[in-house]
C-alpha atoms as a PDB file:
ATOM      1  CA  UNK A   1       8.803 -18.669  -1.594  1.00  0.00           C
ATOM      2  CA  UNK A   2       7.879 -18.993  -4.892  1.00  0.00           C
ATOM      3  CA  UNK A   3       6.082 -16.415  -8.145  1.00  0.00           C
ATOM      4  CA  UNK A   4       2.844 -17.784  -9.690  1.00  0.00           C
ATOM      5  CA  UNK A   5       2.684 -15.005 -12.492  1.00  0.00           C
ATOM      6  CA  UNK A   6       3.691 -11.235 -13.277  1.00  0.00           C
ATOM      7  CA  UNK A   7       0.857  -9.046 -13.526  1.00  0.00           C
ATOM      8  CA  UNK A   8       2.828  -5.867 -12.472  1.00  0.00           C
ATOM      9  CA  UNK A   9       5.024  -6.685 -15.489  1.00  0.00           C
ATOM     10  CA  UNK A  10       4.838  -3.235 -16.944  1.00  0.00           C
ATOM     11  CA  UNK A  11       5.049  -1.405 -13.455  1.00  0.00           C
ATOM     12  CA  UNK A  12       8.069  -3.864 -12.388  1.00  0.00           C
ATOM     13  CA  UNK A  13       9.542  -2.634 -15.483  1.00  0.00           C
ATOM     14  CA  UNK A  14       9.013   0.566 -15.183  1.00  0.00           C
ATOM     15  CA  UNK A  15      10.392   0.840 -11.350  1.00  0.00           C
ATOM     16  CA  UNK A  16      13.965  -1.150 -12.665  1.00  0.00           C
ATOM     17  CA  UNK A  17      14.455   0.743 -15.822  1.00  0.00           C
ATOM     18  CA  UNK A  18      12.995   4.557 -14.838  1.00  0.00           C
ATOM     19  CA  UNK A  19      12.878   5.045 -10.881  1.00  0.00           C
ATOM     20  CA  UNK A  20      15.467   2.928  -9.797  1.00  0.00           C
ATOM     21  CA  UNK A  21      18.445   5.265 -10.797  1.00  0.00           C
ATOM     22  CA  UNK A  22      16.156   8.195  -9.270  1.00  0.00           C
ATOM     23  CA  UNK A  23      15.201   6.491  -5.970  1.00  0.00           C
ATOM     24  CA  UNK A  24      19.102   5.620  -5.517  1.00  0.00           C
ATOM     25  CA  UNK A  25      20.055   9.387  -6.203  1.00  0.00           C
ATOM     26  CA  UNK A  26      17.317  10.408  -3.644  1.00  0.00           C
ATOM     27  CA  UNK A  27      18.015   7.748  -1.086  1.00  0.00           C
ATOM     28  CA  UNK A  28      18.609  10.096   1.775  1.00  0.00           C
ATOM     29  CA  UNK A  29      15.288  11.828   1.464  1.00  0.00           C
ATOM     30  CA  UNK A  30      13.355   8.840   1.111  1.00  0.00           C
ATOM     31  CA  UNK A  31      14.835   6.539   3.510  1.00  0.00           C
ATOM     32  CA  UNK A  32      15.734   9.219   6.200  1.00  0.00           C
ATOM     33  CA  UNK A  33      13.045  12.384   5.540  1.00  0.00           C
ATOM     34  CA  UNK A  34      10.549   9.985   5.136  1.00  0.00           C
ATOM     35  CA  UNK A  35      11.383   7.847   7.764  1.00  0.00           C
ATOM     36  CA  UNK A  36       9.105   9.777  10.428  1.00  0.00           C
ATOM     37  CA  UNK A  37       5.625   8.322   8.807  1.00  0.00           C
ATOM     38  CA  UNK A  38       7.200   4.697   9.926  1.00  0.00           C
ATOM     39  CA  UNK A  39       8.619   5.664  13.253  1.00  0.00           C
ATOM     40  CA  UNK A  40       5.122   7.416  14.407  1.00  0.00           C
ATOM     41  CA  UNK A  41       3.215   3.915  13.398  1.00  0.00           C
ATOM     42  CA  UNK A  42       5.659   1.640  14.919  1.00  0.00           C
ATOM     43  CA  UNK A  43       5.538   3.321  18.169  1.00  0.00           C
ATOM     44  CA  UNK A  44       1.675   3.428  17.534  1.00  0.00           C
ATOM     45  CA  UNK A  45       1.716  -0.119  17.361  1.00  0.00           C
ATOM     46  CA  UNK A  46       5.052  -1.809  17.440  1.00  0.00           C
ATOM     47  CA  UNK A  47       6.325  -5.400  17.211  1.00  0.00           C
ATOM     48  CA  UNK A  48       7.400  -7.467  19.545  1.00  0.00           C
ATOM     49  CA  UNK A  49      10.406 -10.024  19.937  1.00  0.00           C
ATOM     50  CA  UNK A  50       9.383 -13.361  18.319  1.00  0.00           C
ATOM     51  CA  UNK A  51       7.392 -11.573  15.826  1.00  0.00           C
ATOM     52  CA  UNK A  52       7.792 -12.768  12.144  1.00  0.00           C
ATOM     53  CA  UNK A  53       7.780  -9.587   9.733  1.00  0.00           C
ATOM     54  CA  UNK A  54       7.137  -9.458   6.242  1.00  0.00           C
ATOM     55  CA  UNK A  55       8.290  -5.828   4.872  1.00  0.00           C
ATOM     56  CA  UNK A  56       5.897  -5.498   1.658  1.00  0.00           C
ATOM     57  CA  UNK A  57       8.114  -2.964  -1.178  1.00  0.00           C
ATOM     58  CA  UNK A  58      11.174  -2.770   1.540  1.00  0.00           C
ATOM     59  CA  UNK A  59      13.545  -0.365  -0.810  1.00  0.00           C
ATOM     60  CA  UNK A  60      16.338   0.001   0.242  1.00  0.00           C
ATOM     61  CA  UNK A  61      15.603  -2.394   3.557  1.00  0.00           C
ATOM     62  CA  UNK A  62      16.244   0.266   5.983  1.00  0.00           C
ATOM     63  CA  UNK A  63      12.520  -0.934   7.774  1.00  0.00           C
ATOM     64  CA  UNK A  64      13.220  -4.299   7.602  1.00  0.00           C
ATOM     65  CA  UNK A  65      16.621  -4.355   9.417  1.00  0.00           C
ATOM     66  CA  UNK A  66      14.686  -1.907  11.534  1.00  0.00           C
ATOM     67  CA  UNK A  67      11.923  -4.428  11.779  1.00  0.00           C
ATOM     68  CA  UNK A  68      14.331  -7.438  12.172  1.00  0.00           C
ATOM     69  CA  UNK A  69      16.111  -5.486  15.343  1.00  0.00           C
ATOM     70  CA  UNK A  70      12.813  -5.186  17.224  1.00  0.00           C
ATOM     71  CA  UNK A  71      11.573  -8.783  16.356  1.00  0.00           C
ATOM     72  CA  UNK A  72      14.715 -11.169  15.547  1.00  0.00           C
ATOM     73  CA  UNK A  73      13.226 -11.891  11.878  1.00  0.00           C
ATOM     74  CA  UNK A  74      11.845  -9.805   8.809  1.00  0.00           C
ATOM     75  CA  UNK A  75      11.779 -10.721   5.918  1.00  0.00           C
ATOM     76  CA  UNK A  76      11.569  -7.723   3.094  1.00  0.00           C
ATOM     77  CA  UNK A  77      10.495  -7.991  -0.445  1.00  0.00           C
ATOM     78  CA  UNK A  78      10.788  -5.837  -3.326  1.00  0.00           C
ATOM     79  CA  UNK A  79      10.615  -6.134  -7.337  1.00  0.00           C
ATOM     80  CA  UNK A  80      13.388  -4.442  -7.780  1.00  0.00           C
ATOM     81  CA  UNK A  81      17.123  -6.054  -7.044  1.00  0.00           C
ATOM     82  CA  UNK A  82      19.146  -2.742  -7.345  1.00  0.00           C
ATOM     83  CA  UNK A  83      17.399  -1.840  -4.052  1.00  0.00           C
ATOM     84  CA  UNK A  84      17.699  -5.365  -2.625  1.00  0.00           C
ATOM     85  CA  UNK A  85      21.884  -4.600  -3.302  1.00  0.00           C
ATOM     86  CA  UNK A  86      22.116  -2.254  -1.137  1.00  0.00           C
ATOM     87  CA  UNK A  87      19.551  -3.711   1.777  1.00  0.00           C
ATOM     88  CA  UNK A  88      22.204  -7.101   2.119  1.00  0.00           C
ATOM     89  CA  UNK A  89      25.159  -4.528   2.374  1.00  0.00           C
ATOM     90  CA  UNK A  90      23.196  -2.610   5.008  1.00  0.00           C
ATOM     91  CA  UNK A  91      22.411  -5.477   6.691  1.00  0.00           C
ATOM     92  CA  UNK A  92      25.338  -6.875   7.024  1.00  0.00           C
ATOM     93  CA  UNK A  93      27.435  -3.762   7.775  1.00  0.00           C
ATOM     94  CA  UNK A  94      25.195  -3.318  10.892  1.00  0.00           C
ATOM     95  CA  UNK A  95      25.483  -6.959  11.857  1.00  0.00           C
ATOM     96  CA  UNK A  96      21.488  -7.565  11.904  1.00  0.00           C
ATOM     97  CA  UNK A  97      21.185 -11.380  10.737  1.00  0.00           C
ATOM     98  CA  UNK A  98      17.687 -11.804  11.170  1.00  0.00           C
ATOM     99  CA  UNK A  99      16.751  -8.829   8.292  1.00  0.00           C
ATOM    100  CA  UNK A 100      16.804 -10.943   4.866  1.00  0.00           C
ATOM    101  CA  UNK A 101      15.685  -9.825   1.844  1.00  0.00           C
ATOM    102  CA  UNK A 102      14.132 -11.252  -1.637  1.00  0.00           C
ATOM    103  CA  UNK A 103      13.313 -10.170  -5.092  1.00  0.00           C
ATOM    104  CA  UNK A 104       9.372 -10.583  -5.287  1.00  0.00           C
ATOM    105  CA  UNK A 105       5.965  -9.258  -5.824  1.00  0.00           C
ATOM    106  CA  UNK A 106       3.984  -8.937  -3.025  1.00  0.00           C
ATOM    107  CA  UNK A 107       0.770  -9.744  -5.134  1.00  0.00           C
ATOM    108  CA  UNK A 108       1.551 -12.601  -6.484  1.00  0.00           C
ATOM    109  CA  UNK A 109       4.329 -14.628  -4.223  1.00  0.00           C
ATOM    110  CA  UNK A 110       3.932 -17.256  -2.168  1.00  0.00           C
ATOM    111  CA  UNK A 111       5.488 -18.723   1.419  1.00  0.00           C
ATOM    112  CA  UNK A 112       6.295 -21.345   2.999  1.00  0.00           C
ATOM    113  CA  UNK A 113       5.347 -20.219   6.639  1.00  0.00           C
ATOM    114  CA  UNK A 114       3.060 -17.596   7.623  1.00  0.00           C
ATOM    115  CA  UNK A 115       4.376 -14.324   9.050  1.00  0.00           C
ATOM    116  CA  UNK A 116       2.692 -12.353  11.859  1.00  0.00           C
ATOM    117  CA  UNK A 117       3.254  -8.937  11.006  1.00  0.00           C
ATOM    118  CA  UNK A 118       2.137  -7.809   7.185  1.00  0.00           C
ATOM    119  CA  UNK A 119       4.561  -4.200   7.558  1.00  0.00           C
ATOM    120  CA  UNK A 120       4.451  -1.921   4.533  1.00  0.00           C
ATOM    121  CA  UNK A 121       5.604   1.991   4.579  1.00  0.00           C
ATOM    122  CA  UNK A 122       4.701   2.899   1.256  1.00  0.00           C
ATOM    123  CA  UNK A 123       4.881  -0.075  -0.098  1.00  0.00           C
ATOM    124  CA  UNK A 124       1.464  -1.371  -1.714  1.00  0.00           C
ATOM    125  CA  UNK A 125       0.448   1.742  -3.839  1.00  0.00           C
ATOM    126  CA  UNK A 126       1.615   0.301  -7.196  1.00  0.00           C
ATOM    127  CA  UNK A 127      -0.165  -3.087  -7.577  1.00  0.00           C
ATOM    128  CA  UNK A 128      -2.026  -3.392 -10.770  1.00  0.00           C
ATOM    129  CA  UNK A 129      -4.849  -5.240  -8.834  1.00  0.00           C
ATOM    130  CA  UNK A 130      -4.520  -4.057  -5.323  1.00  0.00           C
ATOM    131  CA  UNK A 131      -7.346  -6.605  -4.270  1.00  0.00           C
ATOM    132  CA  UNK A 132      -5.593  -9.441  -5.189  1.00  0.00           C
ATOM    133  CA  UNK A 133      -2.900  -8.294  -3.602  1.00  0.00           C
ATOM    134  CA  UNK A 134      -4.104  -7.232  -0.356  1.00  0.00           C
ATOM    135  CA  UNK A 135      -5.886 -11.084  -0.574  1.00  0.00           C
ATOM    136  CA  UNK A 136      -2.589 -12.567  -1.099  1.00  0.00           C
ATOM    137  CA  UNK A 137      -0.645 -10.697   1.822  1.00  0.00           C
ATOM    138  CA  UNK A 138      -3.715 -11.742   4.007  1.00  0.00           C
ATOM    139  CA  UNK A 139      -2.986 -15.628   2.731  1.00  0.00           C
ATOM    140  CA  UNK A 140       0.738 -14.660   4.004  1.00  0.00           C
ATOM    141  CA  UNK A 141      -0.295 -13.626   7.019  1.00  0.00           C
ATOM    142  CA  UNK A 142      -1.313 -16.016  10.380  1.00  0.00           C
ATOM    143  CA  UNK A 143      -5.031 -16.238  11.383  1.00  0.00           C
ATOM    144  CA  UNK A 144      -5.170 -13.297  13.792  1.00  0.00           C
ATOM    145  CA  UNK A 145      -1.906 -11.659  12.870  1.00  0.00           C
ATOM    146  CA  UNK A 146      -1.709  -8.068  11.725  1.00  0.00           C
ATOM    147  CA  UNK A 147      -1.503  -6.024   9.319  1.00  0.00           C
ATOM    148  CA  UNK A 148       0.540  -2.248   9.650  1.00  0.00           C
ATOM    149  CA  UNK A 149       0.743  -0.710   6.408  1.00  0.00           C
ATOM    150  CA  UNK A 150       1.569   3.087   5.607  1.00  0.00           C
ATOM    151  CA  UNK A 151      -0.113   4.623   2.841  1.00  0.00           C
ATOM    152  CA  UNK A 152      -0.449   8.599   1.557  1.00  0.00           C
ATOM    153  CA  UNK A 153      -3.354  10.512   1.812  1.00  0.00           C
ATOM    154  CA  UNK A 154      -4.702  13.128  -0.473  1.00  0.00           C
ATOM    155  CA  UNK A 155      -1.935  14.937  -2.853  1.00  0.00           C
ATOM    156  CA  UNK A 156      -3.343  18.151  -1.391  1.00  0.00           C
ATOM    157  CA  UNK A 157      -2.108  17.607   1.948  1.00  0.00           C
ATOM    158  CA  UNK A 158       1.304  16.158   1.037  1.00  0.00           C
ATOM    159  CA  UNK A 159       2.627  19.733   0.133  1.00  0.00           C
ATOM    160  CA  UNK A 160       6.068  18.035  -1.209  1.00  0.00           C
ATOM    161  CA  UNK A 161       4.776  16.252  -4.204  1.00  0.00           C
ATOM    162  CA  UNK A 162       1.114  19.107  -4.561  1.00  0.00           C
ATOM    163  CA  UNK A 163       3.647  21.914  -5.082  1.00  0.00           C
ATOM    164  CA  UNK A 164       5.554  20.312  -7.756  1.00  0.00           C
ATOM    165  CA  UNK A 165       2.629  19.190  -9.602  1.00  0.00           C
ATOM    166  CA  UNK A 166       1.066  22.457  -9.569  1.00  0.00           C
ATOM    167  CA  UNK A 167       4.048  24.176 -11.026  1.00  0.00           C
ATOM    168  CA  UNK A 168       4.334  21.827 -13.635  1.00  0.00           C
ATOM    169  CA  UNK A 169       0.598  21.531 -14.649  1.00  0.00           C
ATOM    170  CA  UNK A 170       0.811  25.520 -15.603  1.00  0.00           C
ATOM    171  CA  UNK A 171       3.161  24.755 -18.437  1.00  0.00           C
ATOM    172  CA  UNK A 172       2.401  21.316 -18.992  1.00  0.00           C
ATOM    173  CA  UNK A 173      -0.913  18.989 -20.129  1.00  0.00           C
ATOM    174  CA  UNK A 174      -1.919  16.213 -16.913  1.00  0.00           C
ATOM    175  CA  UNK A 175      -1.347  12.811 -18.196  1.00  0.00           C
ATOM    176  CA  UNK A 176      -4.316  11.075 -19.086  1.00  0.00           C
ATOM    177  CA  UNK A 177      -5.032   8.674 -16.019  1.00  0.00           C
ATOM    178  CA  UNK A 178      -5.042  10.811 -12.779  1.00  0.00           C
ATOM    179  CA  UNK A 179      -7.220   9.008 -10.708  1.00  0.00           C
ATOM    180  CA  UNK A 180      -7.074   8.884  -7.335  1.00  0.00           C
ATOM    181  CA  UNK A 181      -8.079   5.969  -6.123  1.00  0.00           C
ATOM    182  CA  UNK A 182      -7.071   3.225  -8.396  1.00  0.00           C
ATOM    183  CA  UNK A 183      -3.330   1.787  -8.799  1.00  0.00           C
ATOM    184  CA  UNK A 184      -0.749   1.567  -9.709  1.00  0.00           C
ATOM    185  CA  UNK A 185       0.247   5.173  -8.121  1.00  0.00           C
ATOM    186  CA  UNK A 186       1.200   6.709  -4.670  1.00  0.00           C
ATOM    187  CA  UNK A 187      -2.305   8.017  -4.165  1.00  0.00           C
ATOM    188  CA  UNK A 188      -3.989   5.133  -5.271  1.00  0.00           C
ATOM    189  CA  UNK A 189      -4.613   4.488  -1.161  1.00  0.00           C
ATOM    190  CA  UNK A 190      -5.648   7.263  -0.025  1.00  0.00           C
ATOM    191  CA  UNK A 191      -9.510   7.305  -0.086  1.00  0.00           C
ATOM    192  CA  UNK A 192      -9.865   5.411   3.135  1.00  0.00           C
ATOM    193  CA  UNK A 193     -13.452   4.373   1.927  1.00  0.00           C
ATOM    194  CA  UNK A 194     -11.720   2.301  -1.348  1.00  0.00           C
ATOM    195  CA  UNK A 195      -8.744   0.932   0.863  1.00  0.00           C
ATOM    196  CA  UNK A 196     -11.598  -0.402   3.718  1.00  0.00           C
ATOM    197  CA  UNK A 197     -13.554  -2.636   1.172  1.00  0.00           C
ATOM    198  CA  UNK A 198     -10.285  -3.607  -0.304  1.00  0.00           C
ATOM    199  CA  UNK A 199      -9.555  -4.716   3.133  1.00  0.00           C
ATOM    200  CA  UNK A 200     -12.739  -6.154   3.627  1.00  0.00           C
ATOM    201  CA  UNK A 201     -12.808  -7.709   0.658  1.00  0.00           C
ATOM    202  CA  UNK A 202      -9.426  -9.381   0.917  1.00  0.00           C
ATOM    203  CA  UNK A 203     -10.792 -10.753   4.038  1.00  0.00           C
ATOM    204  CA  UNK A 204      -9.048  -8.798   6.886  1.00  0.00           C
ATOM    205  CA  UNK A 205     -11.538  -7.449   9.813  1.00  0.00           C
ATOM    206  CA  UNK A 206     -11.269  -4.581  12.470  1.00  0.00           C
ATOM    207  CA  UNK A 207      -9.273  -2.068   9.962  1.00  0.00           C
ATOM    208  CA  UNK A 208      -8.374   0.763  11.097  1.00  0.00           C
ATOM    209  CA  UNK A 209      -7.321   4.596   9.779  1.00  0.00           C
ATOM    210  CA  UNK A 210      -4.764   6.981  12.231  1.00  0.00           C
ATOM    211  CA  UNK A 211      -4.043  10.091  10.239  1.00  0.00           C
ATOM    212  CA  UNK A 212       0.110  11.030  10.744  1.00  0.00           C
ATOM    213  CA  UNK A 213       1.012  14.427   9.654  1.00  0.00           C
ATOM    214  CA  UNK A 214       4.618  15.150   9.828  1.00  0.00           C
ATOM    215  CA  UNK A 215       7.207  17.594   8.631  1.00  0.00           C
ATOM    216  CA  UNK A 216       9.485  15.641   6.746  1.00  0.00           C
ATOM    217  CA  UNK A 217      13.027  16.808   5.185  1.00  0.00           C
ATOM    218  CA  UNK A 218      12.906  16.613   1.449  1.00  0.00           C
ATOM    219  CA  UNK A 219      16.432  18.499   0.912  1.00  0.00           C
ATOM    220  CA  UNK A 220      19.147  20.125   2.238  1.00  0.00           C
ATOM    221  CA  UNK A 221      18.991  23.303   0.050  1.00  0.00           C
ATOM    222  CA  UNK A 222      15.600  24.545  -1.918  1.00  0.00           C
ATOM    223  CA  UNK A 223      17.628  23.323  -5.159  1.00  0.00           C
ATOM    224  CA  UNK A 224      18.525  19.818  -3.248  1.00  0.00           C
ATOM    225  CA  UNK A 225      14.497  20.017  -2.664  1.00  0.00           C
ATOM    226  CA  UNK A 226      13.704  20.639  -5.847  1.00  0.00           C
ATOM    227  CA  UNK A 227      15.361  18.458  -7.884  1.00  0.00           C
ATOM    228  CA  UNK A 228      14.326  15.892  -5.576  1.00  0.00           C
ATOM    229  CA  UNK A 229      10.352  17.101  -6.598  1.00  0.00           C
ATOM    230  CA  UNK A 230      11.231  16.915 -10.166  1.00  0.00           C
ATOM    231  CA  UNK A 231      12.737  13.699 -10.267  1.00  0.00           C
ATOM    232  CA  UNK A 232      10.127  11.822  -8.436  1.00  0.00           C
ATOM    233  CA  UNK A 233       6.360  11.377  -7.855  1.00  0.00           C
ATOM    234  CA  UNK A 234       3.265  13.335 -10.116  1.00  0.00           C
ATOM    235  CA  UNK A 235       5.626  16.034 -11.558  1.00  0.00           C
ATOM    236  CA  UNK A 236       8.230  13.942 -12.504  1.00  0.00           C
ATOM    237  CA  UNK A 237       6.139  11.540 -13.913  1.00  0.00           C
ATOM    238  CA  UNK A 238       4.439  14.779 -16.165  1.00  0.00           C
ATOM    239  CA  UNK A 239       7.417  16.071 -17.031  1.00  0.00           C
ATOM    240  CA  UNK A 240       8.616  12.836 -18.195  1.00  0.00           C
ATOM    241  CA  UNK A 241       5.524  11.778 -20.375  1.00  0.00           C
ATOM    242  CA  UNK A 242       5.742  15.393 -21.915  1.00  0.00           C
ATOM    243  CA  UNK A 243       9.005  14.443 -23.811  1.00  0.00           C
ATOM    244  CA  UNK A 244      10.505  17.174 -25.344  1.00  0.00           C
ATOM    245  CA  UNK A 245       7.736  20.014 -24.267  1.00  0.00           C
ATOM    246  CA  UNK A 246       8.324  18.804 -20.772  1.00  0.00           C
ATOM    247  CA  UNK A 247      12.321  19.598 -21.373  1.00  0.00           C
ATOM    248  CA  UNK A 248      11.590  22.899 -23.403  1.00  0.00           C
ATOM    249  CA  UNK A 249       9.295  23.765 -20.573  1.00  0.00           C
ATOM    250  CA  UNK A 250      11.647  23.327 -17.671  1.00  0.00           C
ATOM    251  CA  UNK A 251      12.949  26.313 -16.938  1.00  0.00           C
ATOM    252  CA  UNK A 252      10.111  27.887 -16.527  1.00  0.00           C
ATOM    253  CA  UNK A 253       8.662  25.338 -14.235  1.00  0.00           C
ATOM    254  CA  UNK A 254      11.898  25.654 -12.284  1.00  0.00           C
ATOM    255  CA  UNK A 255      11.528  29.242 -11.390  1.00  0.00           C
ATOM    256  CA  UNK A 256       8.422  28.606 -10.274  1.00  0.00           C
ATOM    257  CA  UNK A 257       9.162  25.904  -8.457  1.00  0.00           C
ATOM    258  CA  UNK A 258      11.780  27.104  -6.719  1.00  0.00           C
ATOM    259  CA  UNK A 259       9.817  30.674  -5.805  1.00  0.00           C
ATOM    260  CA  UNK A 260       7.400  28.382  -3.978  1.00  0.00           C
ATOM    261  CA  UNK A 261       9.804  26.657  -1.794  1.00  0.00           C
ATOM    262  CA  UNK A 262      11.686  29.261  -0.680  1.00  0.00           C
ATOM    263  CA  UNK A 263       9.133  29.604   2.451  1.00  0.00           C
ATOM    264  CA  UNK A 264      10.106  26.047   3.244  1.00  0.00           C
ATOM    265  CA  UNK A 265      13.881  27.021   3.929  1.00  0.00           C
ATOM    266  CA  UNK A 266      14.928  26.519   7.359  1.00  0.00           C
ATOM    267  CA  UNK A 267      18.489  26.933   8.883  1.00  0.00           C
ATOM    268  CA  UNK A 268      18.048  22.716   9.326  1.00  0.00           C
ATOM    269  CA  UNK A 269      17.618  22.068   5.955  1.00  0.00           C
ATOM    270  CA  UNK A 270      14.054  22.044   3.842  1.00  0.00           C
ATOM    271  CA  UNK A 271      10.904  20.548   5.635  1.00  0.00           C
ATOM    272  CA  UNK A 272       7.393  20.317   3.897  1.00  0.00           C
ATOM    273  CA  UNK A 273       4.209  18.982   5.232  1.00  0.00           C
ATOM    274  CA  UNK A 274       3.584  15.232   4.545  1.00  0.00           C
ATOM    275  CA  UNK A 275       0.588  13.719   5.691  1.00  0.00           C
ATOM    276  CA  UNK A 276      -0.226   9.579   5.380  1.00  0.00           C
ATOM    277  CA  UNK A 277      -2.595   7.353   6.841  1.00  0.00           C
ATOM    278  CA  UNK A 278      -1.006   4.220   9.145  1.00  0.00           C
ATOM    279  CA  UNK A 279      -3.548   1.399   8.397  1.00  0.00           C
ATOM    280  CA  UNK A 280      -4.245  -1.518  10.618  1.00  0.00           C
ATOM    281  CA  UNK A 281      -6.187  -4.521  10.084  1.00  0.00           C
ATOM    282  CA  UNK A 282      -6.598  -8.461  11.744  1.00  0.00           C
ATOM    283  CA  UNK A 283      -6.133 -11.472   9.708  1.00  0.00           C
END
């Protein structure tokens, strides 16, 4: 495998120097509460021993030893090594020899051998040219292998991040790029109208939308929730370009904040509706 250029320099950057310390705090939540959005697809449509797996923006590898379990080989990717740490030492730990992991870019690496399974669970949201990367996976990927790629919908009906963002947009200006279907960002995918003539475009056929709306666990406590809504995603990122207004602001926006989820309380912990899309396409 090999990297022709870096056009996600900035975004690479940005993911090893900003979110990686955050992801790693909030591993549980978004290897475990998240985890449901992957288990409905793959039981949709799962893979099969034999199967060669590439797991597209793998994190902290949990799908790809998942992956490699079902198959007997996956192969997961990710820009950012901190997260690649951690996969190896899972890996290992649970004895699963055919889940190895590299330091790459998904839009711009190459392979020596195709794979047949393209897998991503939110995991191609943040290229800078998501055509080119889509195009590139599909080169990855074995004429009439598959691709299985999760993907958020709207913000609206992913009530975990909408919340946040609403609390913090009443004290706080919107940064100045919030569109929603354009990269790098976790919406970028969710207009299933742009993602199709991506597709299309990158030269996979027969794709395919299933809407999965889930309950997911975002905290053990409504403070464990909210921090975790703070931290990561569109409020985060607003509180974070806001500089010092965003820290003079934030105790008001955690009152709020924590007002709202208060209804989301249960005696198991705190569970807010998530909603993605599980994408399928032929190479």
């Amino acid at each position: 495998m090999a990297e022709t250029s870096a056009p996600n320099a900035e975004a690479i950057g940005l993911w090893n120097k900003v979110l990686v310390p955050k992801f790693t705090r909030f591993r549980r939540v978004l290897a475990d509460g998240l985890s449901v959005h992957s288990q409905r697809a793959l039981a949709m449509h799962p893979v099969h021993p034999g199967e060669r797996v590439l797991d597209v923006g793998c994190g902290f590898g949990e799908t790809t030893i998942e992956l490699a379990r079902a198959t007997g080989s996956a192969l997961g990717i990710d820009c950012c090594e901190p997260f690649l740490e951690i996969a190896r030492a899972d890996a290992a730990r649970a004895g699963v020899a055919g889940a190895k992991f590299q330091l790459a870019d998904g839009q711009t690496a190459t392979f020596e051998q195709p794979f047949d399974v393209c897998f991503a669970r939110f995991g191609t949201m943040f290229f800078s040219n998501p055509g080119a990367a889509m195009a590139n996976l599909r080169r990855a990927t074995r004429p009439g292998g598959r691709l299985l790629m999760i993907v958020y919908r709207r913000i609206e009906d992913n009530a975990h991040f909408a919340l946040a963002k609403q609390a913090v947009r009443k004290h706080l200006p919107p940064p100045p790029d919030e569109a929603p279907s354009c990269g790098p960002g976790p919406f970028s995918m969710a207009d299933s109208d742009t993602v199709s003539a991506i597709l299309r475009s990158a030269h996979w056929s027969d794709v395919a939308f299933e809407r999965v709306d889930a309950e997911a666990w975002i905290g053990d406590t409504v403070d464990d929730a909210l921090a975790f809504q703070l931290a990561i995603g569109p409020a985060g990122e607003i509180v974070r370009d806001a500089g010092p207004l965003g820290e003079e602001k934030r105790p008001l926006i955690v009152a709020e904040l924590r007002g709202a989820l208060e209804r989301f309380q249960t005696p198991r912990r705190v569970f807010m509706p998530t909603s993605s899309w599980c994408v399928t396409a032929r190479a």
